[in-house]
PDB file of N, CA and C in Angstrom:
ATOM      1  N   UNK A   1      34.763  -3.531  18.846  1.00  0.00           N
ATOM      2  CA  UNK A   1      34.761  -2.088  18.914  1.00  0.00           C
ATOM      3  C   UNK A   1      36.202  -1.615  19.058  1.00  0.00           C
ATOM      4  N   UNK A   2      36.527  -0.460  18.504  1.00  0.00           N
ATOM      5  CA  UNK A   2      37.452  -0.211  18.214  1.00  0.00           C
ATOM      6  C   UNK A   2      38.578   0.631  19.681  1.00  0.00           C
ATOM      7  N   UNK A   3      39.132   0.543  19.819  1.00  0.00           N
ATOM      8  CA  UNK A   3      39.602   1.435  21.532  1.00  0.00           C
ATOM      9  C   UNK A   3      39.736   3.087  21.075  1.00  0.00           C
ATOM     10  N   UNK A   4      39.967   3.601  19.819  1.00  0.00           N
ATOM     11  CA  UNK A   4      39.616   4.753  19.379  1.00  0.00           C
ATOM     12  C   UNK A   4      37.633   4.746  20.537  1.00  0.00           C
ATOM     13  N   UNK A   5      37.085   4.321  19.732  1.00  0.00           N
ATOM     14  CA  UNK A   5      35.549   4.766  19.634  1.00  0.00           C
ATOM     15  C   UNK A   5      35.273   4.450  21.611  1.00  0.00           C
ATOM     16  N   UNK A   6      35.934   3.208  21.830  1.00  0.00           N
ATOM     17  CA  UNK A   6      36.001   3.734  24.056  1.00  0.00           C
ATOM     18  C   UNK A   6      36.751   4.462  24.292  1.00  0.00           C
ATOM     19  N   UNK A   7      37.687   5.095  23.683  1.00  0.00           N
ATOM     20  CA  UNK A   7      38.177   6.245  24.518  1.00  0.00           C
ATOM     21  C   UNK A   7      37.249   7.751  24.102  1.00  0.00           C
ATOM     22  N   UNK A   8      36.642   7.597  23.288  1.00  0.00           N
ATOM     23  CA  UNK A   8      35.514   8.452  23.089  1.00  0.00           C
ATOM     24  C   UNK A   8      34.222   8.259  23.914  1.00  0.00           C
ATOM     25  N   UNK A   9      34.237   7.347  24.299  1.00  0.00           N
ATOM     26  CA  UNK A   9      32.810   7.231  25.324  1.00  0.00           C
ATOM     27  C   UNK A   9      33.549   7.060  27.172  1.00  0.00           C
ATOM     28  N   UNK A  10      34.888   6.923  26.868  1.00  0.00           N
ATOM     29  CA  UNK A  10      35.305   6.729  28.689  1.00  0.00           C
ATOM     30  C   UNK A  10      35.690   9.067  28.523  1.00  0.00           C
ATOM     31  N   UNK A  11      35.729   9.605  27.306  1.00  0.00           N
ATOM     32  CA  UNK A  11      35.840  10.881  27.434  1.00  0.00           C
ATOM     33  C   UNK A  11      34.692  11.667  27.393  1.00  0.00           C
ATOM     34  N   UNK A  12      33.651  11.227  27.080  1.00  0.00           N
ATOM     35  CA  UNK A  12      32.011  11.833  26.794  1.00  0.00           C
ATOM     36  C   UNK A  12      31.888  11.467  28.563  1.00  0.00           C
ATOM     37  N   UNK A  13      32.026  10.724  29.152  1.00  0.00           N
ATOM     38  CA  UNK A  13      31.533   9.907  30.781  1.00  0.00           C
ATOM     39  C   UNK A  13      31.966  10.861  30.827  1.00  0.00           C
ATOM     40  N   UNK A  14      33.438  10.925  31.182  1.00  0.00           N
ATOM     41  CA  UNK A  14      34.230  11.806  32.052  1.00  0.00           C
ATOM     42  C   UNK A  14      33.660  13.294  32.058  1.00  0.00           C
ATOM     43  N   UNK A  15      33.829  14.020  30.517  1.00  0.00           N
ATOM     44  CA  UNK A  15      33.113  15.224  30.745  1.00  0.00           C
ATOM     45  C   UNK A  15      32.231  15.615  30.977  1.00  0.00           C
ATOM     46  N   UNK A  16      31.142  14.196  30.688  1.00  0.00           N
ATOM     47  CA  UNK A  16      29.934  14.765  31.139  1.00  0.00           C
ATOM     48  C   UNK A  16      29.242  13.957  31.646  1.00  0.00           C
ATOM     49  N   UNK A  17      29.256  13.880  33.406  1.00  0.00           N
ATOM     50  CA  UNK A  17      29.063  13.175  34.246  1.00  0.00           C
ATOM     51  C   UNK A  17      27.547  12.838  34.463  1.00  0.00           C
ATOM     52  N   UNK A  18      27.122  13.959  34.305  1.00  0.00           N
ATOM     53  CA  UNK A  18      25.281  13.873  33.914  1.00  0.00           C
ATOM     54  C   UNK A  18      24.748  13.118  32.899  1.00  0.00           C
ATOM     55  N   UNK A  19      25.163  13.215  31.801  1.00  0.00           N
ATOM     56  CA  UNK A  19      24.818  11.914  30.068  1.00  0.00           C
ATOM     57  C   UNK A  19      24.908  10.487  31.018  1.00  0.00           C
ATOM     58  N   UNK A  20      23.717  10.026  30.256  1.00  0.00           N
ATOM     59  CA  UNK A  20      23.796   8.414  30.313  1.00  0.00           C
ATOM     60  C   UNK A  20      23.428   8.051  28.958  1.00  0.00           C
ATOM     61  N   UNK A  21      23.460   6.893  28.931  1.00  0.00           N
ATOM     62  CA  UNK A  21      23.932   5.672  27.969  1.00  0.00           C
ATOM     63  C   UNK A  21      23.180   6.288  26.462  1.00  0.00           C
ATOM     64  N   UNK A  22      21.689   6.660  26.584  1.00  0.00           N
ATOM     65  CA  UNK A  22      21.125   7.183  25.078  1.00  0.00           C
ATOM     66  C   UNK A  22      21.739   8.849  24.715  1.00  0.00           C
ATOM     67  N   UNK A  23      22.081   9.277  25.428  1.00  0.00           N
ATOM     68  CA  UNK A  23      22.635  10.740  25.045  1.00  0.00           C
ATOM     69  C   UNK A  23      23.975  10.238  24.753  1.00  0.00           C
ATOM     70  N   UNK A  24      24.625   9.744  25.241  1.00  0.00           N
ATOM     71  CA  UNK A  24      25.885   9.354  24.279  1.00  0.00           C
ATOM     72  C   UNK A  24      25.932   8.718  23.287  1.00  0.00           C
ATOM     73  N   UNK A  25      24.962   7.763  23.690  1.00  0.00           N
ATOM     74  CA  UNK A  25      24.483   6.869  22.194  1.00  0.00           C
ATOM     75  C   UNK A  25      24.339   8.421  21.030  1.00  0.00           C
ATOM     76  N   UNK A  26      23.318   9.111  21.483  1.00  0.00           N
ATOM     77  CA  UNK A  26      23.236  10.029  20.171  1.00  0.00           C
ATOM     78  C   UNK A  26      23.994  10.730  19.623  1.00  0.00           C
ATOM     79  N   UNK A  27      25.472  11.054  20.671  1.00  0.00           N
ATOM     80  CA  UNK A  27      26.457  12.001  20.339  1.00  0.00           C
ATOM     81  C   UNK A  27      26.942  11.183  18.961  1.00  0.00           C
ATOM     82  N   UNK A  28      27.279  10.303  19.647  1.00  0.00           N
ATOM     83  CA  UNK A  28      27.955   9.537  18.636  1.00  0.00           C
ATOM     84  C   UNK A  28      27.482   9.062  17.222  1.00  0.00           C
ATOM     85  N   UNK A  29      26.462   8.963  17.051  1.00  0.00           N
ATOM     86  CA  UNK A  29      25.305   8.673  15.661  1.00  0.00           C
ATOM     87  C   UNK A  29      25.790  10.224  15.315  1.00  0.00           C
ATOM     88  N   UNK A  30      25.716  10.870  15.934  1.00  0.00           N
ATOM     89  CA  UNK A  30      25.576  12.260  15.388  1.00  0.00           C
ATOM     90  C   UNK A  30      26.920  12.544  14.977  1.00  0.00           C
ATOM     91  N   UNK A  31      28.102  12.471  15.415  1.00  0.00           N
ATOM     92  CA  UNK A  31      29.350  12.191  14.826  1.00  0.00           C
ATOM     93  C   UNK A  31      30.264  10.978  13.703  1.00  0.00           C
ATOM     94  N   UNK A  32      28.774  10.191  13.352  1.00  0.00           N
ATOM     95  CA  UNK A  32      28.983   9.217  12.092  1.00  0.00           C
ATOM     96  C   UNK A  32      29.500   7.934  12.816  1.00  0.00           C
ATOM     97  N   UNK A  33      29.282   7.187  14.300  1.00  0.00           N
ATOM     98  CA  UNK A  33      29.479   5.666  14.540  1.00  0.00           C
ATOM     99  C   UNK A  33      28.371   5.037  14.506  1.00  0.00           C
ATOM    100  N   UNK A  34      28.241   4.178  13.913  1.00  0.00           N
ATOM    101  CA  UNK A  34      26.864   3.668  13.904  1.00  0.00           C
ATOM    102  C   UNK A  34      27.255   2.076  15.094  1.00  0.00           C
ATOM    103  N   UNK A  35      26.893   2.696  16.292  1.00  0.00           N
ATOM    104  CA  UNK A  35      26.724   1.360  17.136  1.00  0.00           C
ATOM    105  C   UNK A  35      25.390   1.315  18.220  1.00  0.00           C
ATOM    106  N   UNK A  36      25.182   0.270  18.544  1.00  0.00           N
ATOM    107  CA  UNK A  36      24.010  -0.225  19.384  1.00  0.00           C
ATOM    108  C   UNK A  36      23.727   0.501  20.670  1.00  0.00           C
ATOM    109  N   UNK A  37      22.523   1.176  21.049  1.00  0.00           N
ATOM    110  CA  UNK A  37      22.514   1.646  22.475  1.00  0.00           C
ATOM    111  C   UNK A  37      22.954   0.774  23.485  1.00  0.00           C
ATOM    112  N   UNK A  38      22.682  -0.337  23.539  1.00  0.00           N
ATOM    113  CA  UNK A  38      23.009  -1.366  24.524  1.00  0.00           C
ATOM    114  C   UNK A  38      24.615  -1.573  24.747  1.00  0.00           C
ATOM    115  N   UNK A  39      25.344  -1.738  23.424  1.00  0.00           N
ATOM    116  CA  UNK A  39      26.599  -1.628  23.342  1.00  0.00           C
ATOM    117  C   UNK A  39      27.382  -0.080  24.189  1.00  0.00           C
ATOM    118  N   UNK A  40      26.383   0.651  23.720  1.00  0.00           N
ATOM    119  CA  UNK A  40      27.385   1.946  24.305  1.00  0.00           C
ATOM    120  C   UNK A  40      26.944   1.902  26.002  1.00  0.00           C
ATOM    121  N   UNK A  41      25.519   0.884  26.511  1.00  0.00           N
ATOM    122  CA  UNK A  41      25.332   0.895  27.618  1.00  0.00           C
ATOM    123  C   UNK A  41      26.501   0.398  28.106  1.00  0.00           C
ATOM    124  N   UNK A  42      27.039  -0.681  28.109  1.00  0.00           N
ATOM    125  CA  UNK A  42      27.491  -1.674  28.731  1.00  0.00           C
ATOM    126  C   UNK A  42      29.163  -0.670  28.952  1.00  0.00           C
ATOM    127  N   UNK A  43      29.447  -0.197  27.733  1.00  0.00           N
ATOM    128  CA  UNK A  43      31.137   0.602  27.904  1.00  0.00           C
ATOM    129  C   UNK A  43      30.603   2.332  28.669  1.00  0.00           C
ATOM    130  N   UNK A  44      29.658   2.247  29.267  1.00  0.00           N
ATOM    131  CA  UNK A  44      29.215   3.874  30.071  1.00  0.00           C
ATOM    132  C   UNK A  44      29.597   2.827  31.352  1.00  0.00           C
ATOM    133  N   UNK A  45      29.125   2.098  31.727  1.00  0.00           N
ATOM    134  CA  UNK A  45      29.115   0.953  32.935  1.00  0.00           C
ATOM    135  C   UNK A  45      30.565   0.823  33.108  1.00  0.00           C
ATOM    136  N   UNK A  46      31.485   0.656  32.330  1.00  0.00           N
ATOM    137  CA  UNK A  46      32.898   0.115  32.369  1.00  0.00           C
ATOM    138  C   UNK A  46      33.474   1.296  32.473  1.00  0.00           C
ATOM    139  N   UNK A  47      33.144   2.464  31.960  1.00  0.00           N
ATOM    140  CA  UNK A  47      33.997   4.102  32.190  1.00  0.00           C
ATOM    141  C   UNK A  47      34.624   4.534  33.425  1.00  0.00           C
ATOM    142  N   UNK A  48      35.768   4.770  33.264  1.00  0.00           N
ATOM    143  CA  UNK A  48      36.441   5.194  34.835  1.00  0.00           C
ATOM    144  C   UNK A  48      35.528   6.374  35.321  1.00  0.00           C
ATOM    145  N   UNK A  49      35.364   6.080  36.331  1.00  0.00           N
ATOM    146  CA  UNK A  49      34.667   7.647  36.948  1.00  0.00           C
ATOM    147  C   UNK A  49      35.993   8.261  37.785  1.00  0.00           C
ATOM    148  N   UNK A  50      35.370   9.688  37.716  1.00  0.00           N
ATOM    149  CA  UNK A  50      36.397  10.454  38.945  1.00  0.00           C
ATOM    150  C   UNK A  50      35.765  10.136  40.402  1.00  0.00           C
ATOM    151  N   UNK A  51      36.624  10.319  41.149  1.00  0.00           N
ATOM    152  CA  UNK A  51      36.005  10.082  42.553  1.00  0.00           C
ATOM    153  C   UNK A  51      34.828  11.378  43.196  1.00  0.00           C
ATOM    154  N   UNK A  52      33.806  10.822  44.115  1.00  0.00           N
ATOM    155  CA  UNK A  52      32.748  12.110  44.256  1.00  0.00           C
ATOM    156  C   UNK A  52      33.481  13.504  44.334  1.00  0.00           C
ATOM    157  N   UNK A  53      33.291  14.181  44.108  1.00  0.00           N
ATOM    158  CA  UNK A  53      33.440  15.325  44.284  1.00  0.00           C
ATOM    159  C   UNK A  53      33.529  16.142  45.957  1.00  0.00           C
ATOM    160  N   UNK A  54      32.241  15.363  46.088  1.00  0.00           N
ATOM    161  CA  UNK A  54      31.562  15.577  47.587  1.00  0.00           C
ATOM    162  C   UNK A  54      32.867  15.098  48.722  1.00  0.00           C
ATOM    163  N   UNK A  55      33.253  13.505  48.222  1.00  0.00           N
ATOM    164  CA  UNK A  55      34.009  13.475  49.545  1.00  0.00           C
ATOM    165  C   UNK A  55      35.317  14.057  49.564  1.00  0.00           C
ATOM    166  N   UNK A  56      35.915  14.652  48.541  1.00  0.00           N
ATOM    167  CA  UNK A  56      36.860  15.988  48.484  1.00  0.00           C
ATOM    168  C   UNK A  56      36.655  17.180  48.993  1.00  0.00           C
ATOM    169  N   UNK A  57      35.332  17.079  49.002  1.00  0.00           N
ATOM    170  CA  UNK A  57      34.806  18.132  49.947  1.00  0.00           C
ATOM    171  C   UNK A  57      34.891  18.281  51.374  1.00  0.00           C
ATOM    172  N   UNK A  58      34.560  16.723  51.823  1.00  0.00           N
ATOM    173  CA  UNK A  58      34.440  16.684  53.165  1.00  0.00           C
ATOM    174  C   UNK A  58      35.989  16.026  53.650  1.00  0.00           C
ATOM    175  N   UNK A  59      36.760  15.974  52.495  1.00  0.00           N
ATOM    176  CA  UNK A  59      37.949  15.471  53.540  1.00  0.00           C
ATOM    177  C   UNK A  59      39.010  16.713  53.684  1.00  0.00           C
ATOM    178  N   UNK A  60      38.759  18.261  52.882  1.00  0.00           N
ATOM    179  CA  UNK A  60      38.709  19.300  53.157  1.00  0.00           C
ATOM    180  C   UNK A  60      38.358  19.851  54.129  1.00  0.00           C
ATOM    181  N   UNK A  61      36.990  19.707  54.249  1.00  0.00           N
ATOM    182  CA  UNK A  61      36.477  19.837  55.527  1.00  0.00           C
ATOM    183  C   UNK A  61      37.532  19.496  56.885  1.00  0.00           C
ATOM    184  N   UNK A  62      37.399  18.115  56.792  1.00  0.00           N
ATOM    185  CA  UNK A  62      37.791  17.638  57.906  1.00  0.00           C
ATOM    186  C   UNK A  62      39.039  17.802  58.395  1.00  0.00           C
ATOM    187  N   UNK A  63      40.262  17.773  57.959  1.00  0.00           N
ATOM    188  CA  UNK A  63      41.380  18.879  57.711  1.00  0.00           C
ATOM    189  C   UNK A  63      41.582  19.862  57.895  1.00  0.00           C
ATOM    190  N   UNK A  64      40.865  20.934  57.751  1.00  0.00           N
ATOM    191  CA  UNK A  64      41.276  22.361  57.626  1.00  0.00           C
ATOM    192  C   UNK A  64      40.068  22.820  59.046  1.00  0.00           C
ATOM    193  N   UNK A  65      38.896  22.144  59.752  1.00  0.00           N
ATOM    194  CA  UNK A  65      38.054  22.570  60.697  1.00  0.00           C
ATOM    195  C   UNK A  65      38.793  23.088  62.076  1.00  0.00           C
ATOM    196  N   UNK A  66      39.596  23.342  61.669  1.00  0.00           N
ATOM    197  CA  UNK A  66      40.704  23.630  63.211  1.00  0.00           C
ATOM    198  C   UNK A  66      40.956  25.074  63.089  1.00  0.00           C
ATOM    199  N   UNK A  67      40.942  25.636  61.091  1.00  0.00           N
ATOM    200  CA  UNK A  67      41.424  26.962  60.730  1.00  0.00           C
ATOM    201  C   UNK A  67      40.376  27.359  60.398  1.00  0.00           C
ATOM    202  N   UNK A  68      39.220  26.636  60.514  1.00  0.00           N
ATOM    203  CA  UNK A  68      38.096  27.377  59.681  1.00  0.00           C
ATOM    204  C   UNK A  68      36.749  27.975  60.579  1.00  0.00           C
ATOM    205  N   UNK A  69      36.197  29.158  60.675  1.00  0.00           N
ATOM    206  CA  UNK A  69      35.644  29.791  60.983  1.00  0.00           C
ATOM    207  C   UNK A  69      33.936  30.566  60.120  1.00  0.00           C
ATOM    208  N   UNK A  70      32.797  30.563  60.865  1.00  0.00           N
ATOM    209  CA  UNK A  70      31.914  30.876  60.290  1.00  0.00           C
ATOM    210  C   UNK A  70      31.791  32.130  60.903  1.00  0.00           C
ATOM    211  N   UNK A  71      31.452  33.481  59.639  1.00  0.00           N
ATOM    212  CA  UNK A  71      30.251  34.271  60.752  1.00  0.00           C
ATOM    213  C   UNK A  71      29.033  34.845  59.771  1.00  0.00           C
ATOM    214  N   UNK A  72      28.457  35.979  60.602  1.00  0.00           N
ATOM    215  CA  UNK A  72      26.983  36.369  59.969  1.00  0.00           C
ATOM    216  C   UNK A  72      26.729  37.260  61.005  1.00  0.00           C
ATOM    217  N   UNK A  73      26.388  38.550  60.280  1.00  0.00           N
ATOM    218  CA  UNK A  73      25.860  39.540  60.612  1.00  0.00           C
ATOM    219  C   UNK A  73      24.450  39.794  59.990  1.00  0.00           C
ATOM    220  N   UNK A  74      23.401  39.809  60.904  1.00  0.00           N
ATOM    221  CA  UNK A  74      22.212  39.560  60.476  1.00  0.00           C
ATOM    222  C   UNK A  74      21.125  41.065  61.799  1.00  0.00           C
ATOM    223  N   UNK A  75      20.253  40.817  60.847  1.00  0.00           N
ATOM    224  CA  UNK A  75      19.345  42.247  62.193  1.00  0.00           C
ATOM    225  C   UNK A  75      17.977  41.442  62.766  1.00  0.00           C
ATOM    226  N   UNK A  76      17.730  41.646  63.909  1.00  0.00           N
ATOM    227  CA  UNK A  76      16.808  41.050  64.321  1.00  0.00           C
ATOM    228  C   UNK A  76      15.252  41.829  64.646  1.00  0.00           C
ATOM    229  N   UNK A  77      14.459  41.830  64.192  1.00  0.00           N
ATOM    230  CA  UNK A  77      13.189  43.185  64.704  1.00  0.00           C
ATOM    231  C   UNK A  77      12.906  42.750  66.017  1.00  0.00           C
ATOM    232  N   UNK A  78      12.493  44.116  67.161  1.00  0.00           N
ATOM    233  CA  UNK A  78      11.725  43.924  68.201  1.00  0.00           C
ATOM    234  C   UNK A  78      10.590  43.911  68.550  1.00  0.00           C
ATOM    235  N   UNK A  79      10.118  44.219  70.126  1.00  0.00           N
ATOM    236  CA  UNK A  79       8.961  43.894  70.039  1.00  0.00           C
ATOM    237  C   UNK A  79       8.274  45.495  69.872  1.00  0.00           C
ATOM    238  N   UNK A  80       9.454  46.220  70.131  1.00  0.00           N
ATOM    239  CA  UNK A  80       8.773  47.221  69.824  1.00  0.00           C
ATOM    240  C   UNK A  80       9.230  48.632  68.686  1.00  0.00           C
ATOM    241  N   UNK A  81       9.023  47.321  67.565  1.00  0.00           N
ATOM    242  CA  UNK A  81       9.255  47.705  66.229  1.00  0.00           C
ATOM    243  C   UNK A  81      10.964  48.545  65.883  1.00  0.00           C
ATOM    244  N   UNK A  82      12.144  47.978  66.908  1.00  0.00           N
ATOM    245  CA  UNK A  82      13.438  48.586  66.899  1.00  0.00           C
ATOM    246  C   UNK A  82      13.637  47.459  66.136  1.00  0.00           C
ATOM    247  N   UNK A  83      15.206  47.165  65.866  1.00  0.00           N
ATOM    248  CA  UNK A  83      16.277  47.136  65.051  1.00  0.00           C
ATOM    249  C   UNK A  83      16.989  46.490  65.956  1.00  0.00           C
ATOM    250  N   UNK A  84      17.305  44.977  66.183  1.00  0.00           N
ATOM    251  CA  UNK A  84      18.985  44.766  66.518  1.00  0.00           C
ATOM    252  C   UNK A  84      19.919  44.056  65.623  1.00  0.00           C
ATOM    253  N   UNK A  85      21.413  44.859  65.866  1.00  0.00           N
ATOM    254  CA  UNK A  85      22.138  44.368  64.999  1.00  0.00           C
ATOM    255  C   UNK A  85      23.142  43.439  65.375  1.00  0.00           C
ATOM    256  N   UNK A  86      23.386  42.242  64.963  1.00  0.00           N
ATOM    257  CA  UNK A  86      23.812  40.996  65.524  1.00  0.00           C
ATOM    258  C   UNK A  86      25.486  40.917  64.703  1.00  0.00           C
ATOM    259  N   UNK A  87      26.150  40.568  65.212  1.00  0.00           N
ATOM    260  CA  UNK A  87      27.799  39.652  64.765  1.00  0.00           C
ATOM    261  C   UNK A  87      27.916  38.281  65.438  1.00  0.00           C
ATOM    262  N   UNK A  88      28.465  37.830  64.493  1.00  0.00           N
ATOM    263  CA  UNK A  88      28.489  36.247  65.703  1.00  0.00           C
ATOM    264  C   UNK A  88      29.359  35.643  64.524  1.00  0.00           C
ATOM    265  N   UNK A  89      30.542  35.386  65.583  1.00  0.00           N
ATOM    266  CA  UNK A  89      31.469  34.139  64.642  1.00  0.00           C
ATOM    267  C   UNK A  89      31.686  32.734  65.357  1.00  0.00           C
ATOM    268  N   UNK A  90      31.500  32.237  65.145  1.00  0.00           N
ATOM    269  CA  UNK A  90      31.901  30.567  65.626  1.00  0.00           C
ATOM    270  C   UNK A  90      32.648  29.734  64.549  1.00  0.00           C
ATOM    271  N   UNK A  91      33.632  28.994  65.480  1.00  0.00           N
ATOM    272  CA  UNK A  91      34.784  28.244  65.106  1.00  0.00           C
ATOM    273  C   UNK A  91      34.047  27.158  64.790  1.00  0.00           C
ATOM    274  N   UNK A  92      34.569  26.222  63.899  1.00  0.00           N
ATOM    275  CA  UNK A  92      33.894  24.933  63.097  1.00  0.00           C
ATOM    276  C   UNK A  92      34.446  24.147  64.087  1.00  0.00           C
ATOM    277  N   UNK A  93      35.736  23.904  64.725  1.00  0.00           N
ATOM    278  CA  UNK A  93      36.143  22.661  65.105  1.00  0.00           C
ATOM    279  C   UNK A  93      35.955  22.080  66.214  1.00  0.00           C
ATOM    280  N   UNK A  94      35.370  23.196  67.310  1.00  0.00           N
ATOM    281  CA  UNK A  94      34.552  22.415  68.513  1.00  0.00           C
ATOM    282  C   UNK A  94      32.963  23.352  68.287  1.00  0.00           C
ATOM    283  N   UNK A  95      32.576  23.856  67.520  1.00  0.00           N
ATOM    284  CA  UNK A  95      31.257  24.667  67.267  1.00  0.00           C
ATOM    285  C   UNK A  95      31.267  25.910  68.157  1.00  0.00           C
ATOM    286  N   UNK A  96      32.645  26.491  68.683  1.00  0.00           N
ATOM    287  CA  UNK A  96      32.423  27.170  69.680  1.00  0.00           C
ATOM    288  C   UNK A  96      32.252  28.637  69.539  1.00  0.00           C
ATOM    289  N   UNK A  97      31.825  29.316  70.173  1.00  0.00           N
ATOM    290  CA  UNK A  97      31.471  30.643  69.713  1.00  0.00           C
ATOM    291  C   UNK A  97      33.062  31.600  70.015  1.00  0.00           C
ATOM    292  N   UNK A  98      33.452  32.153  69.098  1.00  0.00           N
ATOM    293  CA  UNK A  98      34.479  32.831  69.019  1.00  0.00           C
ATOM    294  C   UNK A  98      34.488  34.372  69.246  1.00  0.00           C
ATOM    295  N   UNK A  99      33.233  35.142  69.231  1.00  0.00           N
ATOM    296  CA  UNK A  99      32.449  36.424  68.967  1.00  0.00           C
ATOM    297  C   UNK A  99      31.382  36.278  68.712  1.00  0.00           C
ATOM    298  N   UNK A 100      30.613  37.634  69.726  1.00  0.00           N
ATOM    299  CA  UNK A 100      29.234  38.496  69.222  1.00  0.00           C
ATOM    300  C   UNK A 100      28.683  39.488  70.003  1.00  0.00           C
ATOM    301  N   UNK A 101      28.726  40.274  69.109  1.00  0.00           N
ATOM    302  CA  UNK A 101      28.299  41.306  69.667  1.00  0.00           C
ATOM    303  C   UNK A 101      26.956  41.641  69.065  1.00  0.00           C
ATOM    304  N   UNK A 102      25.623  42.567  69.984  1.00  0.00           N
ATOM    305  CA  UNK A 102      24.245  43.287  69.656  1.00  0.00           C
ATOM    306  C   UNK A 102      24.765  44.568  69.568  1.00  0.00           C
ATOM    307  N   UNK A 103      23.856  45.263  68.889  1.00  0.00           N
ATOM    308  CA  UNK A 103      23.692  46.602  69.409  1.00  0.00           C
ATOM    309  C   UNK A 103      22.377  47.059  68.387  1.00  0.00           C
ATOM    310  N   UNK A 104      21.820  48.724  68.989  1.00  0.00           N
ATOM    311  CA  UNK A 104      21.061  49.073  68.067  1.00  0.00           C
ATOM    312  C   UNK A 104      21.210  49.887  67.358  1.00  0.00           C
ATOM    313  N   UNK A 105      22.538  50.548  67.773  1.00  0.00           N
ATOM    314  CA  UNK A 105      23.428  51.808  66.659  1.00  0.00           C
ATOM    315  C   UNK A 105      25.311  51.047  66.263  1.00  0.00           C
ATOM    316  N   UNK A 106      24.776  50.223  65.125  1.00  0.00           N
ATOM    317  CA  UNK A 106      25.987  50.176  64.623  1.00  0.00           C
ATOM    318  C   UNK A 106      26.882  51.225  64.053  1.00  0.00           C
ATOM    319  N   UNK A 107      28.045  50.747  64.856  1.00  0.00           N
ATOM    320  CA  UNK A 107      29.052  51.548  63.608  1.00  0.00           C
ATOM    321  C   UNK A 107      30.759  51.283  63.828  1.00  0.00           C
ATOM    322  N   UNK A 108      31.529  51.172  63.081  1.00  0.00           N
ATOM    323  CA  UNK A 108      32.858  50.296  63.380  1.00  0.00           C
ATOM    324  C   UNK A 108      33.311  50.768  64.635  1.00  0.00           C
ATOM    325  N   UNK A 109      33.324  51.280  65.521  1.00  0.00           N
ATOM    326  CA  UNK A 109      34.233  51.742  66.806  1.00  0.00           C
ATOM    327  C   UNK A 109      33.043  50.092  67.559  1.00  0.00           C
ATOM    328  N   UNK A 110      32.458  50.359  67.669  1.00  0.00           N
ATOM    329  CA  UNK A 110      31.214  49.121  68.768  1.00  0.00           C
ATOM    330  C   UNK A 110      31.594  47.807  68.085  1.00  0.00           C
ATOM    331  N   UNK A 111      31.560  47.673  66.616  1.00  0.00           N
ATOM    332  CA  UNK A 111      31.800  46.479  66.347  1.00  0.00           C
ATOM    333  C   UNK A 111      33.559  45.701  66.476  1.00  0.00           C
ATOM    334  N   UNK A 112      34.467  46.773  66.320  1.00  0.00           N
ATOM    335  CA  UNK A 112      35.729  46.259  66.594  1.00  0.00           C
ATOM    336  C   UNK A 112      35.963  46.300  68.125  1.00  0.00           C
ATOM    337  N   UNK A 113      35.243  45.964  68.679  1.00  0.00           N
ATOM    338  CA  UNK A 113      35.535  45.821  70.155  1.00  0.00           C
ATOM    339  C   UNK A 113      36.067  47.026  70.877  1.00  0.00           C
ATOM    340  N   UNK A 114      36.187  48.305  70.512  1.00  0.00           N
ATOM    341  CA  UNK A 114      36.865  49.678  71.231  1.00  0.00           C
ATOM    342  C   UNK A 114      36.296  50.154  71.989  1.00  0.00           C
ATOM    343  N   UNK A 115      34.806  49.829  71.681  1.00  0.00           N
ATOM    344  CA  UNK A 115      33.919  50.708  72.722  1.00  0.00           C
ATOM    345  C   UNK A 115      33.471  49.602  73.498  1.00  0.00           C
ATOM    346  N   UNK A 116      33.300  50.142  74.837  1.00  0.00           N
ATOM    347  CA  UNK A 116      32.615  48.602  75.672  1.00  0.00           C
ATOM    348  C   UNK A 116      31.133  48.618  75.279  1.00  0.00           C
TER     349      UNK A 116
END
């Protein structure tokens, strides 16, 4: 096999991380190579992969959890059919709560902390 026709199947892997071995097999029939599914199995097997995605994710994560912060403003119903309105931020890097405030009449003076 020719290193033209694997660098066409280590570039079909690469872009398209989802295809396995018969969908590339077909790209390629379909672009005029006539080779064996088994053959194109064996060079999908040998294709460099990129590294997960995921643990770029989490070594992001793990890095930056010192600067990074969650929140959510969400309303809660009562028992007697009122309205509360919730803020709550918590820090990622010890889970600790950073802010929150209730109330049942929002409005920016209560939520920026001005009003007690």
């Amino acid at each position: 096999m020719s290193k033209e026709i694997r660098a066409l199947i280590f570039q079909m892997v690469a872009e398209n991380p989802t295809w396995g071995a018969p969908r590339i097999h077909g790209e390629l029939l379909k672009l005029g190579f006539d080779l064996s599914e088994p053959t194109v199995s064996r060079w999908v097997r040998q294709a460099p992969r990129p590294p997960d995605p995921m643990k770029h994710w989490l070594t992001f994560l793990r890095n930056h959890r010192e600067a990074i912060a969650a929140m959510d403003f969400f309303t809660v119903p009562t028992l007697t059919f009122g309205v509360l309105y919730c803020f709550f931020v918590i820090g990622h890097d010890r889970r600790r709560i950073l802010h929150h405030n209730v109330t049942c009449n929002p409005n920016a003076l209560r939520f920026s902390g001005l009003v007690p």
